[in-house]
PDB file of N, CA and C in Angstrom:
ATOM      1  N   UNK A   1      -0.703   4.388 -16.623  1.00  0.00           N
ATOM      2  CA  UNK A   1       0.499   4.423 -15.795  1.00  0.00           C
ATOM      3  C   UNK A   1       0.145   4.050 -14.352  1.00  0.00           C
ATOM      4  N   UNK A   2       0.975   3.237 -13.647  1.00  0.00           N
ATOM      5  CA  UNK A   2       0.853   2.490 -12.633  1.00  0.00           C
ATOM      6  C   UNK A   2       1.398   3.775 -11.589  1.00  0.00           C
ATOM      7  N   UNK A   3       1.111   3.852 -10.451  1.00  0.00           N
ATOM      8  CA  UNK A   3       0.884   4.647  -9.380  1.00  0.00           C
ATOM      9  C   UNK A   3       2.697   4.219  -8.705  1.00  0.00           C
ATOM     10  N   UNK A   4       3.162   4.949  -8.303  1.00  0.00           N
ATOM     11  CA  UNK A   4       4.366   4.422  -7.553  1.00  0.00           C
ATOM     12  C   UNK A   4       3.495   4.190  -5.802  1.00  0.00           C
ATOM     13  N   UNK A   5       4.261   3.535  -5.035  1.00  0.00           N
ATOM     14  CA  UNK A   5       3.359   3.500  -3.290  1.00  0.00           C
ATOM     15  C   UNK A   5       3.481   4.670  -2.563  1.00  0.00           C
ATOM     16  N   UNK A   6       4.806   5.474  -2.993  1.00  0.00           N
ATOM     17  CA  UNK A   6       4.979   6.812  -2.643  1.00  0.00           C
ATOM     18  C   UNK A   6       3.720   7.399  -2.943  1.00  0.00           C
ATOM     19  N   UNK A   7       3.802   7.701  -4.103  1.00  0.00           N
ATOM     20  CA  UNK A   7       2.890   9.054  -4.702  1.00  0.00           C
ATOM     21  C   UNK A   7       0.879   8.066  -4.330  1.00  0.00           C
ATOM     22  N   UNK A   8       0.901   6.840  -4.433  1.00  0.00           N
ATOM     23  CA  UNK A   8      -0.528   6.200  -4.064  1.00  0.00           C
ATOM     24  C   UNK A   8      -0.701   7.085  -2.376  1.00  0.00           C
ATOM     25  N   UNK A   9       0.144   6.940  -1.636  1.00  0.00           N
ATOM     26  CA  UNK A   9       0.344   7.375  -0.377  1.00  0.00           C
ATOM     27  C   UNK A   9      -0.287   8.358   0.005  1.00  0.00           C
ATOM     28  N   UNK A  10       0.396   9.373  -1.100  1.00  0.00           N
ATOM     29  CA  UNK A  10       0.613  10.658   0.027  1.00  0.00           C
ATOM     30  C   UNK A  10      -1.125  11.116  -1.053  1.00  0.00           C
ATOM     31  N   UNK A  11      -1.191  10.527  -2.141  1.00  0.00           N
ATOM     32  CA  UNK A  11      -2.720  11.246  -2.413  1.00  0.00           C
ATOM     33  C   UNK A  11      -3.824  10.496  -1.432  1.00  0.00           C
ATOM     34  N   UNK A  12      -3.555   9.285  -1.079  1.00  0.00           N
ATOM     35  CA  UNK A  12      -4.390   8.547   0.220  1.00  0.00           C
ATOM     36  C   UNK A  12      -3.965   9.584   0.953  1.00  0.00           C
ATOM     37  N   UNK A  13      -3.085  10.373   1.897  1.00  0.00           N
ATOM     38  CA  UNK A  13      -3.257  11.161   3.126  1.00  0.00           C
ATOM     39  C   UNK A  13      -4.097  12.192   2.700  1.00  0.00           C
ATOM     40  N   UNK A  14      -4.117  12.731   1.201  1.00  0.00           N
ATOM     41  CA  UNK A  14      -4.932  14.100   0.929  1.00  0.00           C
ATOM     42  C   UNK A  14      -6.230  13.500   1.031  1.00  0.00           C
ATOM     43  N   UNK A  15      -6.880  12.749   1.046  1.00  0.00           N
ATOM     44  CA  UNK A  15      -8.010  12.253   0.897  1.00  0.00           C
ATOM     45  C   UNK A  15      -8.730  12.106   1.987  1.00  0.00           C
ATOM     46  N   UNK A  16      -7.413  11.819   2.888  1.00  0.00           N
ATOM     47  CA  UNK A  16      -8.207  11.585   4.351  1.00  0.00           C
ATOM     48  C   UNK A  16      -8.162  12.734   4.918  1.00  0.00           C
ATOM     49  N   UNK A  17      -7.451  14.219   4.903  1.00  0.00           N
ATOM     50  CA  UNK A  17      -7.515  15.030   5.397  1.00  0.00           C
ATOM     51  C   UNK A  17      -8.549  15.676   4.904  1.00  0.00           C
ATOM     52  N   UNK A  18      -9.549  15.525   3.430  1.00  0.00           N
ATOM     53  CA  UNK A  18     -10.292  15.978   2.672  1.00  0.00           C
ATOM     54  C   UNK A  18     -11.677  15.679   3.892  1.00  0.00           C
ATOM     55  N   UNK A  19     -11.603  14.217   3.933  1.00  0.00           N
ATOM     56  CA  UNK A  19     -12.485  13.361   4.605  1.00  0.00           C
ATOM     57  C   UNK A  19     -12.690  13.897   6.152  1.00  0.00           C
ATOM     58  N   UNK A  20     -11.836  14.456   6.232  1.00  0.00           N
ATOM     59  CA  UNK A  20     -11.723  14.743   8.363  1.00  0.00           C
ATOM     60  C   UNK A  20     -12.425  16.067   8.399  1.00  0.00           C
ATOM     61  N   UNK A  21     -11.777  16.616   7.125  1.00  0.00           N
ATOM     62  CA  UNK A  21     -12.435  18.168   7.356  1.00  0.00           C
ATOM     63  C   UNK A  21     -13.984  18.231   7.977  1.00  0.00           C
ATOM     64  N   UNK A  22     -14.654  17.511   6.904  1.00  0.00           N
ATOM     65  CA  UNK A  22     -15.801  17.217   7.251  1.00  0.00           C
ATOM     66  C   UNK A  22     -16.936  18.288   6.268  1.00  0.00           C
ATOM     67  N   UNK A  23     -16.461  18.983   5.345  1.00  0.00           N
ATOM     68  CA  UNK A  23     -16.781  19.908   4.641  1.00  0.00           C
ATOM     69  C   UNK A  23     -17.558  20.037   3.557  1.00  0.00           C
ATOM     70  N   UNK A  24     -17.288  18.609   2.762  1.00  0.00           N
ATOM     71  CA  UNK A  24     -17.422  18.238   1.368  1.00  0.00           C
ATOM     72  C   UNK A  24     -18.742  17.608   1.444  1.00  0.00           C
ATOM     73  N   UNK A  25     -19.374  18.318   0.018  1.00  0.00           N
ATOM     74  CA  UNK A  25     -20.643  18.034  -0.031  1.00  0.00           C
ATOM     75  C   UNK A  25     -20.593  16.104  -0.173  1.00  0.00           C
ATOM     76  N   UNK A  26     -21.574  15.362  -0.216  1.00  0.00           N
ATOM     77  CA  UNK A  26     -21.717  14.613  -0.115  1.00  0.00           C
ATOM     78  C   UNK A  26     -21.021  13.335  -1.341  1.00  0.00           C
ATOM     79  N   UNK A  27     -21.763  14.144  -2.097  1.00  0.00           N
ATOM     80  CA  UNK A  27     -21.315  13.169  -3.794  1.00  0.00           C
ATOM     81  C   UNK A  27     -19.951  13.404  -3.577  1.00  0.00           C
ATOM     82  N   UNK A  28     -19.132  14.622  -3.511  1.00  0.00           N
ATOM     83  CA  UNK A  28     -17.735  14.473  -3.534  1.00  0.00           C
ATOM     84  C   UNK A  28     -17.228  13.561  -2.515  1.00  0.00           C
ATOM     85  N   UNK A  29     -18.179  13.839  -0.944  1.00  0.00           N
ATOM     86  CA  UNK A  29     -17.257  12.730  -0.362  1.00  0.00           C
ATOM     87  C   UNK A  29     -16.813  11.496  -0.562  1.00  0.00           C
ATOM     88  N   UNK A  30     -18.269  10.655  -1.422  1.00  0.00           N
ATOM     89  CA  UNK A  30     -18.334   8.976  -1.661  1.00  0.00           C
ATOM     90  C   UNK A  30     -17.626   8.903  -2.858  1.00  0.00           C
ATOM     91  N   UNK A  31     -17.104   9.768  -3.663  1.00  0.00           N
ATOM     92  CA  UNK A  31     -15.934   9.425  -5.018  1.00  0.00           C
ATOM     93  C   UNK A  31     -14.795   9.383  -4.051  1.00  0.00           C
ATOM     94  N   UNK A  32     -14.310  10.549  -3.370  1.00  0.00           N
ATOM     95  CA  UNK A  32     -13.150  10.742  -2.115  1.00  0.00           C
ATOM     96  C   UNK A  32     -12.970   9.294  -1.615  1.00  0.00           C
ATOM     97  N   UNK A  33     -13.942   8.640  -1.057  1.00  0.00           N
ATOM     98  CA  UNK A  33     -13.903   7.879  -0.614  1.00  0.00           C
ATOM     99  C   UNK A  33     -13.745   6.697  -1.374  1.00  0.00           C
ATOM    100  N   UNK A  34     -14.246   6.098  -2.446  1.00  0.00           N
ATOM    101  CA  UNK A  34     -14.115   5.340  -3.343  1.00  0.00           C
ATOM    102  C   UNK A  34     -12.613   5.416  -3.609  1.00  0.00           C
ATOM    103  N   UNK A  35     -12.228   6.858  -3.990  1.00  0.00           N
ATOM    104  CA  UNK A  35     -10.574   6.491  -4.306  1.00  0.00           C
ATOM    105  C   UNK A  35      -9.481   6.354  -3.700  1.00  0.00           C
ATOM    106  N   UNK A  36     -10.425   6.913  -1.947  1.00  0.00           N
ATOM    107  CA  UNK A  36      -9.601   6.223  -1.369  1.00  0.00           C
ATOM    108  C   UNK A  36      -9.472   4.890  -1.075  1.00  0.00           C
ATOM    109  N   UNK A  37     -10.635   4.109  -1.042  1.00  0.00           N
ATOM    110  CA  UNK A  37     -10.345   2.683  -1.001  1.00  0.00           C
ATOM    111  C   UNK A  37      -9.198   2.327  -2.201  1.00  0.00           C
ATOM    112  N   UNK A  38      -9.357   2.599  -3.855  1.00  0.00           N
ATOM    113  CA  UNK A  38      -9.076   2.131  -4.366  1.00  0.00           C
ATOM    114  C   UNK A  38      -7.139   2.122  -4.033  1.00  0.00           C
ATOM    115  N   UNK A  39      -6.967   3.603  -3.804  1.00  0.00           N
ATOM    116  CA  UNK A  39      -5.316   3.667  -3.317  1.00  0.00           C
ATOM    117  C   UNK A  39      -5.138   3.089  -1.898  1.00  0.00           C
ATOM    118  N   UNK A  40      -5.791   2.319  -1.365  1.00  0.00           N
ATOM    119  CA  UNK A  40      -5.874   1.285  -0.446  1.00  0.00           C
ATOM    120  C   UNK A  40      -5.263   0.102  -0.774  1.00  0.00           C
ATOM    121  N   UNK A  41      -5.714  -0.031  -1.784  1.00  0.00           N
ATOM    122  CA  UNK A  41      -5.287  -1.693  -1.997  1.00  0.00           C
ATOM    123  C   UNK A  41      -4.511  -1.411  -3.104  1.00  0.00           C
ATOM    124  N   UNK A  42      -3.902  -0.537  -3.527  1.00  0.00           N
ATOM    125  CA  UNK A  42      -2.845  -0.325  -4.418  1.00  0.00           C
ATOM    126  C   UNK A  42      -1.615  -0.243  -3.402  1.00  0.00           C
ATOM    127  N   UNK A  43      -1.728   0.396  -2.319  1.00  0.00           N
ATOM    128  CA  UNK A  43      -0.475   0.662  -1.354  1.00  0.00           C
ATOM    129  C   UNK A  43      -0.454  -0.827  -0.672  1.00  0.00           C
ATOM    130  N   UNK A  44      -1.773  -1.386  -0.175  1.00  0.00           N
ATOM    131  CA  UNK A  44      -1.441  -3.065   0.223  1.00  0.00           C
ATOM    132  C   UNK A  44      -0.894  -3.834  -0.729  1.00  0.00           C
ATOM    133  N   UNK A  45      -1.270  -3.757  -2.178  1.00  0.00           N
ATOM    134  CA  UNK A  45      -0.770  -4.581  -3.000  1.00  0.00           C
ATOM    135  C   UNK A  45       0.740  -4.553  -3.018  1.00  0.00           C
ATOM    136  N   UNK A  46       1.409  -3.036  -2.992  1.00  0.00           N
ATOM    137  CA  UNK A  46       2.364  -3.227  -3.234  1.00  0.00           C
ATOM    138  C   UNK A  46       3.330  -3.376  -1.557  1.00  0.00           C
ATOM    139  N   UNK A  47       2.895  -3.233  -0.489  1.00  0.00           N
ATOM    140  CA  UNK A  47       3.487  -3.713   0.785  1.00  0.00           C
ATOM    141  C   UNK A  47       3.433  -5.332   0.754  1.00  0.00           C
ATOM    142  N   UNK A  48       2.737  -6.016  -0.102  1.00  0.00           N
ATOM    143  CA  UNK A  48       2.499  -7.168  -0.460  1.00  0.00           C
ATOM    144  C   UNK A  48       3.510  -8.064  -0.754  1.00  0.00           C
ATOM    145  N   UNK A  49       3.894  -7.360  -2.132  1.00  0.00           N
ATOM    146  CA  UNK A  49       4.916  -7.178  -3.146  1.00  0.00           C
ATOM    147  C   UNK A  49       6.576  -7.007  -2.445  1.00  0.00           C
ATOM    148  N   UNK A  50       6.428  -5.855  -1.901  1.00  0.00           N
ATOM    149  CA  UNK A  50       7.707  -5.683  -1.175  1.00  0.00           C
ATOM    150  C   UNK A  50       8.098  -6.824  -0.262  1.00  0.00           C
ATOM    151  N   UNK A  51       7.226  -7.130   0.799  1.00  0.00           N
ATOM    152  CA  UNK A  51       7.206  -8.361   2.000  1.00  0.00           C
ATOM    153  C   UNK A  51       8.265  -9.679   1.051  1.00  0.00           C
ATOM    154  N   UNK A  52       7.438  -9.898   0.199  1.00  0.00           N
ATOM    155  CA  UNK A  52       7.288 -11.166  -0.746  1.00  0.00           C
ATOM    156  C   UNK A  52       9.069 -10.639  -1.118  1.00  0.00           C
ATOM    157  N   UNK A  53       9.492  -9.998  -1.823  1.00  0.00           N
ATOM    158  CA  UNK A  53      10.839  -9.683  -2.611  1.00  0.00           C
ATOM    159  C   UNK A  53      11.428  -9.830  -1.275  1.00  0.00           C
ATOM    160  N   UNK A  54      11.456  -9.589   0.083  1.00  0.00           N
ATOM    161  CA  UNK A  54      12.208  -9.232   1.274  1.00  0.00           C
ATOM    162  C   UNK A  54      12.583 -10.435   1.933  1.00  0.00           C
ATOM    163  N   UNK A  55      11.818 -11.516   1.406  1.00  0.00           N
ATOM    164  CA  UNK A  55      12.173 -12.904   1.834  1.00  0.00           C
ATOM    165  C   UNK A  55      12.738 -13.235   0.517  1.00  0.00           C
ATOM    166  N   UNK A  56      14.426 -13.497   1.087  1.00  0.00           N
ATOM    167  CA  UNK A  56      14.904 -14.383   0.086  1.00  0.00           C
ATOM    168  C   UNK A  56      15.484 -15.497   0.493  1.00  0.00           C
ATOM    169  N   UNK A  57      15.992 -15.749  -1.009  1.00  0.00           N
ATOM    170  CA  UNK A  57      16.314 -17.214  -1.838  1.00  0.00           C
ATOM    171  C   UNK A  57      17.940 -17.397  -0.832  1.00  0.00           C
ATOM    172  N   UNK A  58      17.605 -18.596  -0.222  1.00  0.00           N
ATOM    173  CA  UNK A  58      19.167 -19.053   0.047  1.00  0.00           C
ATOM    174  C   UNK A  58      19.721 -20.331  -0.316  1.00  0.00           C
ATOM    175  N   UNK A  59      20.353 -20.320  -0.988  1.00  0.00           N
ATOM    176  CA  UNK A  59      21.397 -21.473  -1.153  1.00  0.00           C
ATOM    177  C   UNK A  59      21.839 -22.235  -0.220  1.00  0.00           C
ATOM    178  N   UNK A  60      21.699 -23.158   0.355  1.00  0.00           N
ATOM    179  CA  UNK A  60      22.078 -24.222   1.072  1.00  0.00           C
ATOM    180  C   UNK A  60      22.130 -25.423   0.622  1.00  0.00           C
ATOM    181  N   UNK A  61      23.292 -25.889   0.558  1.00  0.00           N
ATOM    182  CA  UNK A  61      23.610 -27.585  -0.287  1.00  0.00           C
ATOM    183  C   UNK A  61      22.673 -27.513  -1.336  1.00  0.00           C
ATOM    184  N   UNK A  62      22.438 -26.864  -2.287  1.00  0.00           N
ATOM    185  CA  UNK A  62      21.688 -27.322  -3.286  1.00  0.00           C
ATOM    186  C   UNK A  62      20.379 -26.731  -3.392  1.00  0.00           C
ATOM    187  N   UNK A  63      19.698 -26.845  -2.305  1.00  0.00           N
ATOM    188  CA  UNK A  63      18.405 -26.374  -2.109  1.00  0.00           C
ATOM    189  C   UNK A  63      18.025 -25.145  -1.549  1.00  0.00           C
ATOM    190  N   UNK A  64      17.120 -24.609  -2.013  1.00  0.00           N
ATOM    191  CA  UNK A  64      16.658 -23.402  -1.915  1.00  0.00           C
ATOM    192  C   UNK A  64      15.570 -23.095  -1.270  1.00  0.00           C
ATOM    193  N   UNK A  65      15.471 -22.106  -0.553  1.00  0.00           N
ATOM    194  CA  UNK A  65      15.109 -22.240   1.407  1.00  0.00           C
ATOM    195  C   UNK A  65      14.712 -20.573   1.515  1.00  0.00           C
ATOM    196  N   UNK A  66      13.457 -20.510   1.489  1.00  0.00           N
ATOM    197  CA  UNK A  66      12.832 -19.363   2.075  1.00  0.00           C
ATOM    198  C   UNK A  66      12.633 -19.322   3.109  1.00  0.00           C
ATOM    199  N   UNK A  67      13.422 -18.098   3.605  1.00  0.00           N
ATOM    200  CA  UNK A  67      13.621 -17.165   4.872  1.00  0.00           C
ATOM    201  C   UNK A  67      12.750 -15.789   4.890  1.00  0.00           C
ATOM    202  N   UNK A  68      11.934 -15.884   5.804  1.00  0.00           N
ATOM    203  CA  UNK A  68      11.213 -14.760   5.984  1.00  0.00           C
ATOM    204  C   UNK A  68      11.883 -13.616   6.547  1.00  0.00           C
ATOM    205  N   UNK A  69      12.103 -12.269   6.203  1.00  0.00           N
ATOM    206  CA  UNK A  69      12.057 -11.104   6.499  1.00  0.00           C
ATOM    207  C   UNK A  69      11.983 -11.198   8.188  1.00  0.00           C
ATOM    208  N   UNK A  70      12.408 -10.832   9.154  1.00  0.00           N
ATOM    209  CA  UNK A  70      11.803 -10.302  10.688  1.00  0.00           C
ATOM    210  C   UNK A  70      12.200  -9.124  10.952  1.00  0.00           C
ATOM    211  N   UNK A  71      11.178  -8.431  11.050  1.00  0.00           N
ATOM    212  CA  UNK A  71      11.590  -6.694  10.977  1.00  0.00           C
ATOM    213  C   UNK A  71      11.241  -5.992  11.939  1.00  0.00           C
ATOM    214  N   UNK A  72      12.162  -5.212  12.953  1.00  0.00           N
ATOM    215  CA  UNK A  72      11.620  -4.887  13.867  1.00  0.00           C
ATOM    216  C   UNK A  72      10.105  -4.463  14.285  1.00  0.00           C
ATOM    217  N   UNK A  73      10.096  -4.935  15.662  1.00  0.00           N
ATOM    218  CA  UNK A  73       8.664  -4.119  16.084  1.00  0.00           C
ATOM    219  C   UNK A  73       8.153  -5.316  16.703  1.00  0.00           C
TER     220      UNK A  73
END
């Protein structure tokens, strides 16, 4: 089962608060850390994903014309 970006998220914030503590024996930290990379690029993949769906398809005379997203900030 695929991770929603929500729930990838908020176990990436437990990970890093795991990580800040500063507490954890060692071996636990570098798995901690490993999974946090891995819910790294599960939450980029899917900000990826989203970006990509957020630019759409417009109809103009016929042809079809990608418009990028501009989102504040």
């Amino acid at each position: 089962m695929e991770l929603s970006f929500e729930d990838a998220l908020r176990r990436l914030e437990e990970i890093v608060e795991m990580l800040e503590r500063g507490d954890l024996p060692l071996e636990e930290a570098l798995k901690l850390y490993e999974e946090g990379i891995t819910l790294y690029r599960v939450c980029n993949k899917k900000l990826d994903e989203a970006e990509y769906k957020v630019e759409t398809l417009v109809n103009e005379g016929g042809e079809i014309k990608m418009e990028k997203f501009e989102g504040e900030g």
